[in-house]
Protein backbone atom coordinates (compact mmCIF):
# COMPACT_ATOMS: atom_id res chain seq x y z
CA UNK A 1 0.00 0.00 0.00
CA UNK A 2 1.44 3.54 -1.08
CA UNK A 3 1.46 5.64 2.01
CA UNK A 4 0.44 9.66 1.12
CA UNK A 5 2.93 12.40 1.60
CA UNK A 6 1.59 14.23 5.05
CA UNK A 7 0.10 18.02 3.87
CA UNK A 8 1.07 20.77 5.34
CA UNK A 9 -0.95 24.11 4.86
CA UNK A 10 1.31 26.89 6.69
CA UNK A 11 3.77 29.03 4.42
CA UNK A 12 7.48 28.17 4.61
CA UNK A 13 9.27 30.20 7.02
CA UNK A 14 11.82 32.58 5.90
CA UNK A 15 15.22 31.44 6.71
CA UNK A 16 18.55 31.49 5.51
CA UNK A 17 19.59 27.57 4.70
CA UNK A 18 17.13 25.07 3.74
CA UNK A 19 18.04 21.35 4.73
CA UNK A 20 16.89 19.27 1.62
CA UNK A 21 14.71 16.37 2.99
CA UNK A 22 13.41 15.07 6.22
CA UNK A 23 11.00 17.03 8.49
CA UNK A 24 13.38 17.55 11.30
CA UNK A 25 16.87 19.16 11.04
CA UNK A 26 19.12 16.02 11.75
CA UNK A 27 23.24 16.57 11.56
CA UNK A 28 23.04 20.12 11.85
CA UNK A 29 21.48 21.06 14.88
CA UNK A 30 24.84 23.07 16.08
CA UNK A 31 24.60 25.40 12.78
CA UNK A 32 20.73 26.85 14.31
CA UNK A 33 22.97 29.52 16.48
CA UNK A 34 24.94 30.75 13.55
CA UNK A 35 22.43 30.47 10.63
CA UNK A 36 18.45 30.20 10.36
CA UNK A 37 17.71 26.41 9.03
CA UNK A 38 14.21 25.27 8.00
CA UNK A 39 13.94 22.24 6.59
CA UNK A 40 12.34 21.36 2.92
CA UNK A 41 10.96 17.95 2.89
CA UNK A 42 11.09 15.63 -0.45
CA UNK A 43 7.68 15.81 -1.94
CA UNK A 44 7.32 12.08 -0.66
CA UNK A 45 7.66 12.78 2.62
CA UNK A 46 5.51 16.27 2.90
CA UNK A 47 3.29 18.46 0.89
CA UNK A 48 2.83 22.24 1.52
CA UNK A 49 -0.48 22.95 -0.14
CA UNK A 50 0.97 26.79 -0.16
CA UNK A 51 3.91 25.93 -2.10
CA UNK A 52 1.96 24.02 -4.19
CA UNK A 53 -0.33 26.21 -5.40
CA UNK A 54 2.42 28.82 -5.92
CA UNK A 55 4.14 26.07 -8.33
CA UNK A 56 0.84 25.99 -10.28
CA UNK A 57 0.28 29.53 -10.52
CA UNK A 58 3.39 29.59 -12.27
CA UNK A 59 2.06 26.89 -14.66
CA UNK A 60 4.75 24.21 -13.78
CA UNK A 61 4.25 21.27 -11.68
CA UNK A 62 6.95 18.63 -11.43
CA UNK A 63 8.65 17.89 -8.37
CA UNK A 64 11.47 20.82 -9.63
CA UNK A 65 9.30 23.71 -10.03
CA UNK A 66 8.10 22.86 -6.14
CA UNK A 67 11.21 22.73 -4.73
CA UNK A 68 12.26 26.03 -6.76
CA UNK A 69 8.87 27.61 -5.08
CA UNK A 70 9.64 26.53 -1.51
CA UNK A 71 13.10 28.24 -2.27
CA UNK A 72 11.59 31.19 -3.04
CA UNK A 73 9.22 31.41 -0.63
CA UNK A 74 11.39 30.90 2.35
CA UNK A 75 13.86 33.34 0.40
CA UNK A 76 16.70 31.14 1.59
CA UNK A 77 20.16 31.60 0.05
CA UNK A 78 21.81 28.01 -0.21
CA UNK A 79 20.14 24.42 0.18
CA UNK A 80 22.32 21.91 2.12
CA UNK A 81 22.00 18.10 1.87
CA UNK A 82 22.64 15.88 4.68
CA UNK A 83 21.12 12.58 3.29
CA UNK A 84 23.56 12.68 0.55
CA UNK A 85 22.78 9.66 -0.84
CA UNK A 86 19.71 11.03 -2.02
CA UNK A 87 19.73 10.98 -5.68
CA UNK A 88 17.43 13.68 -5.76
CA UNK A 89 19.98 15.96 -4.59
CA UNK A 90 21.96 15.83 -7.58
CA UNK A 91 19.17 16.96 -9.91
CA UNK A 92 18.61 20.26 -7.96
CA UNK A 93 20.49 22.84 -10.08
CA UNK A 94 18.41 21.56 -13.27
CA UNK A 95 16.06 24.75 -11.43
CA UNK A 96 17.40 26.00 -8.07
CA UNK A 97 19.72 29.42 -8.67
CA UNK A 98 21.37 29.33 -4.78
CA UNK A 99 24.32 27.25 -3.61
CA UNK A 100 23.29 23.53 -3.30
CA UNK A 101 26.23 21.81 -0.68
CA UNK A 102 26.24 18.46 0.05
CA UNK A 103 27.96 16.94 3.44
CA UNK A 104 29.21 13.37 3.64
CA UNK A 105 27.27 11.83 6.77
CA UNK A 106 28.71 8.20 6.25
CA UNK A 107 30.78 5.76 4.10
CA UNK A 108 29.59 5.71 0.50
CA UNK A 109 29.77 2.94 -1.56
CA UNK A 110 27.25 0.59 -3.87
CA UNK A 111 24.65 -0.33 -1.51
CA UNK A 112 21.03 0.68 -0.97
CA UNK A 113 17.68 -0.88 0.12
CA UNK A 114 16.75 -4.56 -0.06
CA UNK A 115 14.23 -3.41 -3.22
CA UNK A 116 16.28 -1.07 -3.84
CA UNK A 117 19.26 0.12 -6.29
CA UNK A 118 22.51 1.01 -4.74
CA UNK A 119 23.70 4.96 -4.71
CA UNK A 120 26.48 4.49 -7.46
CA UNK A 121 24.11 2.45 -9.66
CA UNK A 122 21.52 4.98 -9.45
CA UNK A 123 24.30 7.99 -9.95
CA UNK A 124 25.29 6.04 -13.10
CA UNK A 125 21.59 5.70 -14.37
CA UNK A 126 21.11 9.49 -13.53
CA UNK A 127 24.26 10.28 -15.49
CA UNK A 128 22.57 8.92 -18.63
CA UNK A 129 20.07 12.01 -18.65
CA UNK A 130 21.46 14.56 -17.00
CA UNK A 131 25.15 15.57 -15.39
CA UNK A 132 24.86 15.13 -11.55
CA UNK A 133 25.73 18.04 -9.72
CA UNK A 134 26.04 20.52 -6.65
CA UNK A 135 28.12 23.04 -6.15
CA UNK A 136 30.24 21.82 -3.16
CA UNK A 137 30.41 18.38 -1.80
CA UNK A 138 32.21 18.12 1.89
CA UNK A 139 33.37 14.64 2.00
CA UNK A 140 35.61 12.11 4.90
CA UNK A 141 38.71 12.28 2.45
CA UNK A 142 40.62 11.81 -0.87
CA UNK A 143 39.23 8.27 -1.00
CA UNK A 144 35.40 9.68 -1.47
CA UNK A 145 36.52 12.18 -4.01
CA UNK A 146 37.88 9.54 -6.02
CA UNK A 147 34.80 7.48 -5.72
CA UNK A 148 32.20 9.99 -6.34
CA UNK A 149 34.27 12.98 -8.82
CA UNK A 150 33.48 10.67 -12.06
CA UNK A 151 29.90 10.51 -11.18
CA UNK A 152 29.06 13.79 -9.00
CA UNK A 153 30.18 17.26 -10.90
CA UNK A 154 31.66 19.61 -7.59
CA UNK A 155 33.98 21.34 -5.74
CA UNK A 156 35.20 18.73 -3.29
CA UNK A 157 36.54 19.69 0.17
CA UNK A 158 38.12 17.24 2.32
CA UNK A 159 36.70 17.92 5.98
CA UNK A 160 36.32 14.19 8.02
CA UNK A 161 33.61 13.83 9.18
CA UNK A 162 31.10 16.21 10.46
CA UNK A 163 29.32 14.83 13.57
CA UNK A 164 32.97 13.65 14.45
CA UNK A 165 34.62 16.79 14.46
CA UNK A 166 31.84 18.52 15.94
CA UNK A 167 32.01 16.44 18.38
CA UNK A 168 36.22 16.57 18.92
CA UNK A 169 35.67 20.64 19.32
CA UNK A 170 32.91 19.82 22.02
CA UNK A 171 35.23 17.77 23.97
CA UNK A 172 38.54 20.05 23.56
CA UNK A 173 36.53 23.05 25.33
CA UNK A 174 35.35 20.77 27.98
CA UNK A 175 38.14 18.32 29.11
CA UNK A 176 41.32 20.49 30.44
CA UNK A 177 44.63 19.98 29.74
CA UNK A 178 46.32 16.74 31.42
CA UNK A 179 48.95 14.65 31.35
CA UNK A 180 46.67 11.74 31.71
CA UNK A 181 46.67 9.16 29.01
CA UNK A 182 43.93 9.60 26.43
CA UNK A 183 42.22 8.01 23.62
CA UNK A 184 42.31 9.63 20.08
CA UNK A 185 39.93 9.00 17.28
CA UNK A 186 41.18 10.15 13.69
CA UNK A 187 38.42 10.89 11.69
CA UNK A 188 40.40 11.19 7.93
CA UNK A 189 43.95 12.04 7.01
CA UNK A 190 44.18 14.50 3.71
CA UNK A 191 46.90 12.92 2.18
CA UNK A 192 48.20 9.15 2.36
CA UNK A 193 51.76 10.46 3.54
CA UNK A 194 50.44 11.41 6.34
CA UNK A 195 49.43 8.32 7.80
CA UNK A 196 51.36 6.78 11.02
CA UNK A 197 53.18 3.81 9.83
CA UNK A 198 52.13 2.04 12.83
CA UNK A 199 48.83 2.19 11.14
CA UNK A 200 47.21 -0.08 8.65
CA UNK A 201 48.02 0.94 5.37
CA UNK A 202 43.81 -0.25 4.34
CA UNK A 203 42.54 1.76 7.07
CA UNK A 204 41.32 5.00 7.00
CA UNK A 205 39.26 5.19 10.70
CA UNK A 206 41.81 4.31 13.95
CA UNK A 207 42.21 4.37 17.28
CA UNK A 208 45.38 4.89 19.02
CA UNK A 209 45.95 5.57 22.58
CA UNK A 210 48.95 8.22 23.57
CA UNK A 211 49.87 11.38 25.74
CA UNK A 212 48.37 14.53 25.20
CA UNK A 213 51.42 17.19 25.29
C-alpha cells in the first residue's frame, strides 16, 4: 500500500539555509545559532499545499518547479543536503539558482535498500540524462573524491567527518589539559603520507591511545 505524503498548509518560514529532505533538522542542529535552518521535505515525505499552489500559478508542476517555489518562498540563500545519498539531490540545479552543498554523513559505496538500487548504480543511471551536480560536496577524504568525482560534478573539500569533528571541538573546550593518558579518534587524514606507519596501510578510521602534550 502507497502511504500519502503528510500536507502541510502553513507558508514556509523565511530562513537562511534550507536542509533538503526530512522534516526535522538532523546533523546540523549546532549550525541553528549561527544560521536560520528550515527544513524542505522531499515531496514524498511532505506536501505544503501553499507551495503548491504557488508552483501551479506559475504553470509548472513537477517535483522541480516545487522545490524552486519553496526556495523562493522561504527566500533562503543556499540548500544543504545531509542525506547525501539522495539521488534527488543531484538533480537540484536543473532549477534552483542558490548554492546547493552536500555533506558526507557516512561511508559511501554501492549499496542501498533490499528493493532497492545502490547509490552508485543509481548515480550512473542518472548520469545517462542529466550531469549530476552541486556546487560543493564536503566529503571524509581523498578516498570519497575519487569514488564519487566521475559521477558527481563539484567542488570537493576534504573535511572528516562532520558529527565527528563537531564532536572533537565539544570535547577540547570541555576536558582540560592533562597529562593523563587519552584516547584519540582520527576521523580522515588529507593525504596518504600522512598516515602513522604504525597504522594499517587499508585503514582509513583508527584508534590509538597516547599522551596529550
Amino acid at each position: 500500500m502507497t502511504l500519502l505524503p503528510r500536507l502541510k498548509w502553513k507558508k514556509p518560514p523565511k530562513c537562511e539555509v534550507l536542509q533538503f529532505g526530512g522534516t526535522q533538522i538532523t546533523g546540523f542542529q549546532s549550525l541553528q545559532n549561527e544560521f536560520s535552518i528550515q527544513n524542505m521535505p522531499l515531496v514524498t515525505e511532505e506536501v505544503n499545499v501553499f507551495v503548491l499552489l504557488h508552483s501551479l500559478l506559475r504553470l509548472k508542476l513537477s517535483r522541480w518547479s516545487y522545490y524552486s517555489s519553496f526556495c523562493s518562498l522561504s527566500q533562503s540563500k543556499v540548500v544543504i543536503v545531509w542525506h547525501d545519498t539522495n539521488i534527488h539531490a543531484y538533480s537540484l540545479k536543473r532549477t534552483l539558482k542558490i548554492p546547493i552543498v552536500c555533506v558526507q554523513n557516512g561511508l559511501r559505496h554501492n549499496v542501498g535498500p533490499a528493493s532497492g538500487t545502490g547509490f552508485l548504480s543509481a548515480l550512473a543511471t542518472l548520469s545517462s540524462s542529466i550531469s549530476p551536480h552541486v556546487d560543493d560536496y564536503w566529503i571524509f577524504g581523498e578516498a570519497s573524491q575519487q569514488l564519487l568525482q566521475s559521477s558527481i560534478r563539484a567542488r570537493y573539500h576534504i573535511h572528516g567527518s562532520f558529527r565527528a569533528n563537531e564532536y572533537a571541538a565539544m570535547r577540547q573546550t570541555l576536558v582540560p589539559n592533562s597529562k593523563k593518558r587519552r584516547t584519540g579518534f582520527i576521523v580522515s587524514f588529507p593525504n596518504a603520507s600522512d598516515v602513522p606507519q604504525t597504522l594499517h596501510d587499508s585503514a582509513n578510521i583508527a584508534l590509538f591511545a597516547g599522551r596529550r602534550p
